[in-house]
C-alpha atoms as a PDB file:
ATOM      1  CA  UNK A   1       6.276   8.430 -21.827  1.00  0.00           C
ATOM      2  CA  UNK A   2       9.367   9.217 -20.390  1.00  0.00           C
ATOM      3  CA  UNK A   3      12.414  10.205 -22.090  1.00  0.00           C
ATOM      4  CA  UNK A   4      14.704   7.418 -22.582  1.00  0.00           C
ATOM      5  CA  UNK A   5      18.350   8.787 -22.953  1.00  0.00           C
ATOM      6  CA  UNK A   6      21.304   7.119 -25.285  1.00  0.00           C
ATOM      7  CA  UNK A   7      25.155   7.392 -25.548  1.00  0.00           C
ATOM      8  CA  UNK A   8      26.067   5.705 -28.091  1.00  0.00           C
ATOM      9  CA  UNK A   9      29.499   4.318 -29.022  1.00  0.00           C
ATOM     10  CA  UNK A  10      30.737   3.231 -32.351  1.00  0.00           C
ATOM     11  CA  UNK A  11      34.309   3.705 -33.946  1.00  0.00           C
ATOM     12  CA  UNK A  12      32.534   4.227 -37.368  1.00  0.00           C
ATOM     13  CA  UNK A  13      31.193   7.466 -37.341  1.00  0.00           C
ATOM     14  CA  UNK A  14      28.737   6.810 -39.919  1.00  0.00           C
ATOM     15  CA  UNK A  15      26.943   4.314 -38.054  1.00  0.00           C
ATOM     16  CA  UNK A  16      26.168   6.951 -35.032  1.00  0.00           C
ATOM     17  CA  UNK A  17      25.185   9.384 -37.354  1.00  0.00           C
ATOM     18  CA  UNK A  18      22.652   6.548 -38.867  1.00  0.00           C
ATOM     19  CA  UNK A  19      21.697   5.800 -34.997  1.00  0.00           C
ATOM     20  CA  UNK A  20      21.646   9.227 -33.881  1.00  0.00           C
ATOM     21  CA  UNK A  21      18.379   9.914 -36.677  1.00  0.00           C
ATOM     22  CA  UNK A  22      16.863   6.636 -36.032  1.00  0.00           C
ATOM     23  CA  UNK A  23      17.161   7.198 -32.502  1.00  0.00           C
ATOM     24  CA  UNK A  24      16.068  10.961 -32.001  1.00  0.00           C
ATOM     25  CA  UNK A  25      12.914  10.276 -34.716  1.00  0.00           C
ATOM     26  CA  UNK A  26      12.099   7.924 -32.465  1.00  0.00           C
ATOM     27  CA  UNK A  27       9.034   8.859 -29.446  1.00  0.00           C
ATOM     28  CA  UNK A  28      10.204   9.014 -25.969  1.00  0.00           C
ATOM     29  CA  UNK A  29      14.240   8.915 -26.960  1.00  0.00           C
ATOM     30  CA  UNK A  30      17.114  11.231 -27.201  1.00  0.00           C
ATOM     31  CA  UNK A  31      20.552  10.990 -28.192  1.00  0.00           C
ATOM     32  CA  UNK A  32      22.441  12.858 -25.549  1.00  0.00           C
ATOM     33  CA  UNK A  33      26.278  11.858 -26.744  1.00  0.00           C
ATOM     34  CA  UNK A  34      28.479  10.176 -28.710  1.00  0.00           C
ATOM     35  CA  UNK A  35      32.063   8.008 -28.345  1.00  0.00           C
ATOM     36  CA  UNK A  36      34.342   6.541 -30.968  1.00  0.00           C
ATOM     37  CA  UNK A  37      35.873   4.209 -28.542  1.00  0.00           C
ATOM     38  CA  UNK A  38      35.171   2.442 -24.709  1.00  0.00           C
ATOM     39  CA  UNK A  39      37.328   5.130 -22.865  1.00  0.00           C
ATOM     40  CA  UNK A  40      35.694   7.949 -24.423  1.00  0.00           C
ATOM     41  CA  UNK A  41      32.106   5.778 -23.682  1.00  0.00           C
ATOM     42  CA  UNK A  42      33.487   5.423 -20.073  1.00  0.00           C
ATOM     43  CA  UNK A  43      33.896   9.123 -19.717  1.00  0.00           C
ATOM     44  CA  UNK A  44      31.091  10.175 -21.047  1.00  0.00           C
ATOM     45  CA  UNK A  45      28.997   7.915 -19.546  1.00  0.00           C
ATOM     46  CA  UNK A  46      29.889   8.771 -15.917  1.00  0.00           C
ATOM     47  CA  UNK A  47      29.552  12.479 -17.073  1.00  0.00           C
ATOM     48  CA  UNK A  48      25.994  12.576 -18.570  1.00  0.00           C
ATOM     49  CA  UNK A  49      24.577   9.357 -16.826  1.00  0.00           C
ATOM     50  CA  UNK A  50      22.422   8.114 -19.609  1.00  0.00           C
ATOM     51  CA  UNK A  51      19.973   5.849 -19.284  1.00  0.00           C
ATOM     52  CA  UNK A  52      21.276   3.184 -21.899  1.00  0.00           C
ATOM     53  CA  UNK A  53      24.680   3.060 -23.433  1.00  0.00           C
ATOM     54  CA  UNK A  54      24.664   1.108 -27.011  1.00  0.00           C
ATOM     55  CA  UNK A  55      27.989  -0.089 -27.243  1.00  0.00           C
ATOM     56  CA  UNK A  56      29.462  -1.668 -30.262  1.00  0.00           C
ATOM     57  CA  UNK A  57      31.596  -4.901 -29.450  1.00  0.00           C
ATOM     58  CA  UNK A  58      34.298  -3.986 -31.302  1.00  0.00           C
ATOM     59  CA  UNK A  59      36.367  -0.907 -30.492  1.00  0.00           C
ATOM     60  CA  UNK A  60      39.914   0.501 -30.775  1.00  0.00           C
ATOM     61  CA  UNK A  61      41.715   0.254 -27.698  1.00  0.00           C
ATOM     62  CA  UNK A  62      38.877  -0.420 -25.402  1.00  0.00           C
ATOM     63  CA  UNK A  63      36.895  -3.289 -26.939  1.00  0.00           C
ATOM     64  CA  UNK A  64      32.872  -3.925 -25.843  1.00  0.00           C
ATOM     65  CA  UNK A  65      33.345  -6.430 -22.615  1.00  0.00           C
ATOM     66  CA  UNK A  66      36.252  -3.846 -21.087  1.00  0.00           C
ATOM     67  CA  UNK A  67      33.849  -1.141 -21.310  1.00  0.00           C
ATOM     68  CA  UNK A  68      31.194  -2.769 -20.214  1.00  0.00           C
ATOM     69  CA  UNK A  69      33.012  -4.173 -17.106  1.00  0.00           C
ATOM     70  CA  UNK A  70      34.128  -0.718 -16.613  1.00  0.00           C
ATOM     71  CA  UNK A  71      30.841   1.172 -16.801  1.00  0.00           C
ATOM     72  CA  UNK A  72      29.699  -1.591 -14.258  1.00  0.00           C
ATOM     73  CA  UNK A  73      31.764  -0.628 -11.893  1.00  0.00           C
ATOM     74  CA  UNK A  74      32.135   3.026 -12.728  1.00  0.00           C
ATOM     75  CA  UNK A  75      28.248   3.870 -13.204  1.00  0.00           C
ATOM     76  CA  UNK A  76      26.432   0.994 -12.424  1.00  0.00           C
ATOM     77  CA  UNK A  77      23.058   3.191 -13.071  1.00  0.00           C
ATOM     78  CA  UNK A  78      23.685   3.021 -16.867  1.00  0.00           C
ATOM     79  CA  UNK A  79      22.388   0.289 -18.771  1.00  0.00           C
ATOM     80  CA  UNK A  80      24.304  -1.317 -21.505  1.00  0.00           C
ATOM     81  CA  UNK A  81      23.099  -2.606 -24.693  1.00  0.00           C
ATOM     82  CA  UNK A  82      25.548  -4.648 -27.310  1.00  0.00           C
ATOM     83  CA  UNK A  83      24.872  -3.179 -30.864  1.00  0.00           C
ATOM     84  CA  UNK A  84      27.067  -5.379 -32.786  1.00  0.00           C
ATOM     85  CA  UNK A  85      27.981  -7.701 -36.125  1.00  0.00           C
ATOM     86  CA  UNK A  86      28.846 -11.196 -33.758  1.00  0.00           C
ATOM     87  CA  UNK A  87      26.577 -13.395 -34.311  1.00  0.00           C
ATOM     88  CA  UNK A  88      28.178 -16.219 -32.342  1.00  0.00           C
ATOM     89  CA  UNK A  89      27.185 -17.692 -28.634  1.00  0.00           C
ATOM     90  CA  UNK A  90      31.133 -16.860 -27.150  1.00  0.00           C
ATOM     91  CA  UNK A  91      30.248 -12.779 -27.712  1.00  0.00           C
ATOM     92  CA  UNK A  92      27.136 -12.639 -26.493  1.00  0.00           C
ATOM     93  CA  UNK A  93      28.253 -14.690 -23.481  1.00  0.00           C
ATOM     94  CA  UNK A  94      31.400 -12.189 -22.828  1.00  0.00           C
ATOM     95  CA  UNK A  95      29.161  -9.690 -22.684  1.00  0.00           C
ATOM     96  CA  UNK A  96      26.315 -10.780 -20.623  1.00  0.00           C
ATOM     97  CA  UNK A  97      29.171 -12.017 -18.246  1.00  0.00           C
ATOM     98  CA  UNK A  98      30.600  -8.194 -18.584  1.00  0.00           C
ATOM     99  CA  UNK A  99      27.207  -6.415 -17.604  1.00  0.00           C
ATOM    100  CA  UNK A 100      25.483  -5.841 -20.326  1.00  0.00           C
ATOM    101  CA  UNK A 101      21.812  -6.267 -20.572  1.00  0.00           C
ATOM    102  CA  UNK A 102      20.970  -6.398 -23.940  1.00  0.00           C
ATOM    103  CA  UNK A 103      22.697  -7.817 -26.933  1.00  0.00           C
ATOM    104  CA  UNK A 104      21.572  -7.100 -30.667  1.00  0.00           C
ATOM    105  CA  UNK A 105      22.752  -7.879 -34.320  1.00  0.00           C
ATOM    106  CA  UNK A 106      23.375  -4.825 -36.278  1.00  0.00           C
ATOM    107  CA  UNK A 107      21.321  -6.226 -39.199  1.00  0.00           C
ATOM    108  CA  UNK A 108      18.568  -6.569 -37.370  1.00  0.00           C
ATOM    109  CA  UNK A 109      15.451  -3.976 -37.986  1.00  0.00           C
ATOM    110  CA  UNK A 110      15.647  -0.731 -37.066  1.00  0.00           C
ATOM    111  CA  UNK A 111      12.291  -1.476 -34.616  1.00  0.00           C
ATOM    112  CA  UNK A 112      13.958  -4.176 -32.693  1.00  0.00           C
ATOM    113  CA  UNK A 113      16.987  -1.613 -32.108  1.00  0.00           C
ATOM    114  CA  UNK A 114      14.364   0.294 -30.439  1.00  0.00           C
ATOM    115  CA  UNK A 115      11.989  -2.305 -28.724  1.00  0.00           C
ATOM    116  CA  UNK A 116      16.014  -3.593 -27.221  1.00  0.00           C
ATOM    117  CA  UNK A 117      16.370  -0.151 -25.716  1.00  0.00           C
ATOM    118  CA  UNK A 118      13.153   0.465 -24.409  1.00  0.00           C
ATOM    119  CA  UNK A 119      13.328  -3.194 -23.125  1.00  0.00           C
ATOM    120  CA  UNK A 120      16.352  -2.262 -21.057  1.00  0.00           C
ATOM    121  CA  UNK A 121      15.869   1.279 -20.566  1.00  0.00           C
ATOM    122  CA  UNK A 122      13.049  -0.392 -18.402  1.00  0.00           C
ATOM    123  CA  UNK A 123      15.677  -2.929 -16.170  1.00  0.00           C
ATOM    124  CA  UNK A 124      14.622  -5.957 -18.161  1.00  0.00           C
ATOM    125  CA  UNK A 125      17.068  -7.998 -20.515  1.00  0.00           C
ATOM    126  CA  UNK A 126      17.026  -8.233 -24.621  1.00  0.00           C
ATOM    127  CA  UNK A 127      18.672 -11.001 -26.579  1.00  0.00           C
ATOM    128  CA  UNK A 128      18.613 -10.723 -30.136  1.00  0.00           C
ATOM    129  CA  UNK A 129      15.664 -13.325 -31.207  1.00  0.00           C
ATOM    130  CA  UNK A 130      18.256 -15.021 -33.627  1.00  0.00           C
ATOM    131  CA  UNK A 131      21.046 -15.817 -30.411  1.00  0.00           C
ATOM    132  CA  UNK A 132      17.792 -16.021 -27.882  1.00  0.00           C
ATOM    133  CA  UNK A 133      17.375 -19.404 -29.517  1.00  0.00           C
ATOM    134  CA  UNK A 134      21.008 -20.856 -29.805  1.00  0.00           C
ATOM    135  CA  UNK A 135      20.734 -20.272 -26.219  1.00  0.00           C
ATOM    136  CA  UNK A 136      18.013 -22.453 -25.938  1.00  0.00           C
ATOM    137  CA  UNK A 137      19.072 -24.844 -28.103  1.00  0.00           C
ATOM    138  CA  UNK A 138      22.461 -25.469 -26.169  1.00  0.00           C
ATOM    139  CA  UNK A 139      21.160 -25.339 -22.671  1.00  0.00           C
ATOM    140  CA  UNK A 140      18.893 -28.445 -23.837  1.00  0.00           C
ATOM    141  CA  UNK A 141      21.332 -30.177 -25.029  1.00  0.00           C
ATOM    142  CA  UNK A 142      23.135 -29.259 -22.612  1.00  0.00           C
ATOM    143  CA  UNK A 143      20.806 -30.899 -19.745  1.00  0.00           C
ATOM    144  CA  UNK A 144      18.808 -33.525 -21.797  1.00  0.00           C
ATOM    145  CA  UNK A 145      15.660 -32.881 -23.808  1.00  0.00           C
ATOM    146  CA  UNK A 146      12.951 -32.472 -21.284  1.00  0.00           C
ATOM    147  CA  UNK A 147      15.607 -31.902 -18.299  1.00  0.00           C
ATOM    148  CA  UNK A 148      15.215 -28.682 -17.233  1.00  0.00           C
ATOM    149  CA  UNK A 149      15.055 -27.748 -13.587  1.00  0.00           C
ATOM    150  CA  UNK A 150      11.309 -26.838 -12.626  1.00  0.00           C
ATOM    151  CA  UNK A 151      11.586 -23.138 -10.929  1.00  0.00           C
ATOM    152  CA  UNK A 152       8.664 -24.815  -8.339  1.00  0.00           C
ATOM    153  CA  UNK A 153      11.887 -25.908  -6.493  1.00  0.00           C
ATOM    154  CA  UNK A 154      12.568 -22.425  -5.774  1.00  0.00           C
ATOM    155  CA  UNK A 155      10.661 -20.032  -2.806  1.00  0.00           C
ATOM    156  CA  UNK A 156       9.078 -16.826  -3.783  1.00  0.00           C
ATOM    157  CA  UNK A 157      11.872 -14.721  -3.102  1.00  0.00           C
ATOM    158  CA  UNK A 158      14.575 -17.258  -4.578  1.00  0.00           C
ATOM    159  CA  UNK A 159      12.379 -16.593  -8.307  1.00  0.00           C
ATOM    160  CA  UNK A 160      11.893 -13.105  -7.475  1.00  0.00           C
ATOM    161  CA  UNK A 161      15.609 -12.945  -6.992  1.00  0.00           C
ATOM    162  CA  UNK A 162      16.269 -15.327  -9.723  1.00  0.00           C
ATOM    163  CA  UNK A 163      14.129 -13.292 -12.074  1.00  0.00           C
ATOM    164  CA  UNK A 164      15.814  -9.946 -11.252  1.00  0.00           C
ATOM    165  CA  UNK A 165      19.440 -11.439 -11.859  1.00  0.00           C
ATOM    166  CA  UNK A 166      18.165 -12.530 -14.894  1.00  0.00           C
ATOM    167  CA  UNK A 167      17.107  -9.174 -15.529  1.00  0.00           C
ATOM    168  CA  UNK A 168      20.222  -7.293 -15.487  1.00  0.00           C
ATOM    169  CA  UNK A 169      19.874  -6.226 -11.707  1.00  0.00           C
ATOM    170  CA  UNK A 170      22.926  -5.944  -9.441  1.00  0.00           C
ATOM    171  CA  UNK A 171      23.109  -7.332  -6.050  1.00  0.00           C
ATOM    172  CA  UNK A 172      22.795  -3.830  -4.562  1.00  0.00           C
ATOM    173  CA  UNK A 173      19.622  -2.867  -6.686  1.00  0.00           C
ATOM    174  CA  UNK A 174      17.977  -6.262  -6.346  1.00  0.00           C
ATOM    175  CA  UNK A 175      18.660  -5.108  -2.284  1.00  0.00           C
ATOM    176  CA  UNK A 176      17.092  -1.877  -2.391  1.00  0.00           C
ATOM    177  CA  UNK A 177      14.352  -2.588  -4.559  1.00  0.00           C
ATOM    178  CA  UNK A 178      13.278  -5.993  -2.278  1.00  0.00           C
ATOM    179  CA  UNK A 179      14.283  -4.254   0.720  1.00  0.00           C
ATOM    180  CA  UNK A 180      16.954  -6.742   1.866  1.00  0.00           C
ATOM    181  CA  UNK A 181      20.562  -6.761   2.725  1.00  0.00           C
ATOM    182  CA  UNK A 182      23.088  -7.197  -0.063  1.00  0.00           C
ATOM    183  CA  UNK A 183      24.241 -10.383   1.948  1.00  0.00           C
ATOM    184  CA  UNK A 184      20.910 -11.774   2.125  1.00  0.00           C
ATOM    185  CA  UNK A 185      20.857 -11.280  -1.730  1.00  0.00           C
ATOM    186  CA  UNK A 186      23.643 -13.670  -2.220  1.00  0.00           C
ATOM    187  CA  UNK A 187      21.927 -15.864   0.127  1.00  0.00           C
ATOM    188  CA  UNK A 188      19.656 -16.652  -2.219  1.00  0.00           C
ATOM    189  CA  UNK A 189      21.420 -16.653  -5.492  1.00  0.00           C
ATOM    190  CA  UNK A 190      23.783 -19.971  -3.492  1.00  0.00           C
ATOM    191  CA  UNK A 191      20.147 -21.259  -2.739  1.00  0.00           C
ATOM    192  CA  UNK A 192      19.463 -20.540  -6.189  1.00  0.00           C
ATOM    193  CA  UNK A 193      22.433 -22.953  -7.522  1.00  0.00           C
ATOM    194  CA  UNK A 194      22.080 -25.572  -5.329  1.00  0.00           C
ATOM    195  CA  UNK A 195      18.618 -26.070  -6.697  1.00  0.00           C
ATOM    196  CA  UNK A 196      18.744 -25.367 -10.386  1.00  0.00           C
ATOM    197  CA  UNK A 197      22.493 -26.087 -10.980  1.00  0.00           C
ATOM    198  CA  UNK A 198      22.815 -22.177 -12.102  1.00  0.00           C
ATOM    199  CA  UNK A 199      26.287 -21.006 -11.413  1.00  0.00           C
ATOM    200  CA  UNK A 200      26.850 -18.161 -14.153  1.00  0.00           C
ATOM    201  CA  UNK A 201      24.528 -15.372 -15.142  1.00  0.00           C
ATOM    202  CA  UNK A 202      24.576 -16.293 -18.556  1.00  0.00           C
ATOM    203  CA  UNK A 203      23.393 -19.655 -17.275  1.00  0.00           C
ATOM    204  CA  UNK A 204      20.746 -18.108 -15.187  1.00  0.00           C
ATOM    205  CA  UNK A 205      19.275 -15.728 -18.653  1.00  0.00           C
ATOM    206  CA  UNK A 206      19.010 -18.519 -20.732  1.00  0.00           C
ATOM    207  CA  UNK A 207      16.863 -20.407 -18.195  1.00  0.00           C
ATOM    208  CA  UNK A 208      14.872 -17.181 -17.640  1.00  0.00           C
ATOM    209  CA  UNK A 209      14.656 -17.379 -21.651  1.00  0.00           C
ATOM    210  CA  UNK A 210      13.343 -20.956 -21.137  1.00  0.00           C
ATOM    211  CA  UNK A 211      10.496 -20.090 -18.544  1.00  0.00           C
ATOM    212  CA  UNK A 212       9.406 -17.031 -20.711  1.00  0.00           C
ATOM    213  CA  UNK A 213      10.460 -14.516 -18.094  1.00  0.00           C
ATOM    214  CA  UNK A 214      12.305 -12.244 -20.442  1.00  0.00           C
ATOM    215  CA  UNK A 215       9.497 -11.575 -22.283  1.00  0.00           C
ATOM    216  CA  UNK A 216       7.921 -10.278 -19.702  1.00  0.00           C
ATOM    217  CA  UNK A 217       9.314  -7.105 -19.389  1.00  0.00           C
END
């Protein structure tokens, strides 16, 4: 198994410390630093390159969705995960909409903390089970019971697209990893919304949460 490595970011320092031993007892993960805020996240993400940040949503000066849109564009190799008290659909959508990948509750067990992680570590997407299905819930009523645009509509490489957006990917991974231009990438995702009526990503997780995709990774 390879070693999955954390920064984690909390203004509470008794929360990392908590994190840092549930993390490092875990197999296959190591805490490699710490922040008490999103610039010193920023920072120290672009210095040690982790392979997940766990960022709390609420921090001094730099709040979760800054960071998160900063680490984006700063070191777009890192993979964020929302550790966080918010149970509501407006944070979780902030965040998806800022980069992150993941979002979980802070009450939720300490194994789901570390499924989330692996989940992401991996390029896939986590939504804490709880919000997972408030999503749901409002894109069908949303669209109409029953109403939800079949992905047979779509080519191969439109759901292969669709999935990897869905994902977490950005248009320059899903690129290098299908072997296409960048261009060619946003192509797809235009063919992608004239077809399913997608036009955010947060739009475009939920319906992966709806075909089961998420739960594939």
């Amino acid at each position: 198994m390879n070693m999955v490595r954390i920064l984690l970011a909390d203004d509470h320092e008794m929360v990392r410390a908590g994190l840092r031993s549930l993390l490092d007892g875990s197999e296959g993960m190591q805490v490699v630093g710490e922040a008490r805020n999103g610039l010193e996240a920023c920072l120290q993400a672009c210095a040690l390159r982790p392979d997940v940040a766990v960022l709390d949503v609420s921090m001094p000066g730099l709040g979760g969705p800054e960071t998160a849109e900063r680490l984006t564009r700063e070191c777009p190799d890192v993979r964020i995960l929302a550790l966080t008290m918010h149970d509501d659909r407006a944070h979780l959508t902030r965040m998806l909409q800022a980069g992150a990948a993941g979002y979980v509750l802070k009450r939720a067990a300490a194994d789901e903390l570390v499924r989330a992680i692996r989940v992401v570590a991996a390029g896939g997407t986590y939504v804490d089970p709880t919000l997972a299905g408030r999503m749901l819930r409002t894109g069908s009523t949303a669209r109409g019971t029953g109403d939800v645009p079949s992905p047979e509509s779509l080519s191969g490489r439109e759901e292969e697209v669709l999935r990897r957006i869905a994902w977490g990917q950005s248009n320059k991974q899903i690129a290098a990893e299908l072997e296409i231009s960048t261009k060619t990438v946003e192509t797809y995702k235009a063919r992608i919304t004239d077809k399913l009526g997608l036009r955010s990503r947060t739009e475009m997780v939920r319906y992966a949460l709806q075909q089961g995709w998420l739960s594939e990774s």
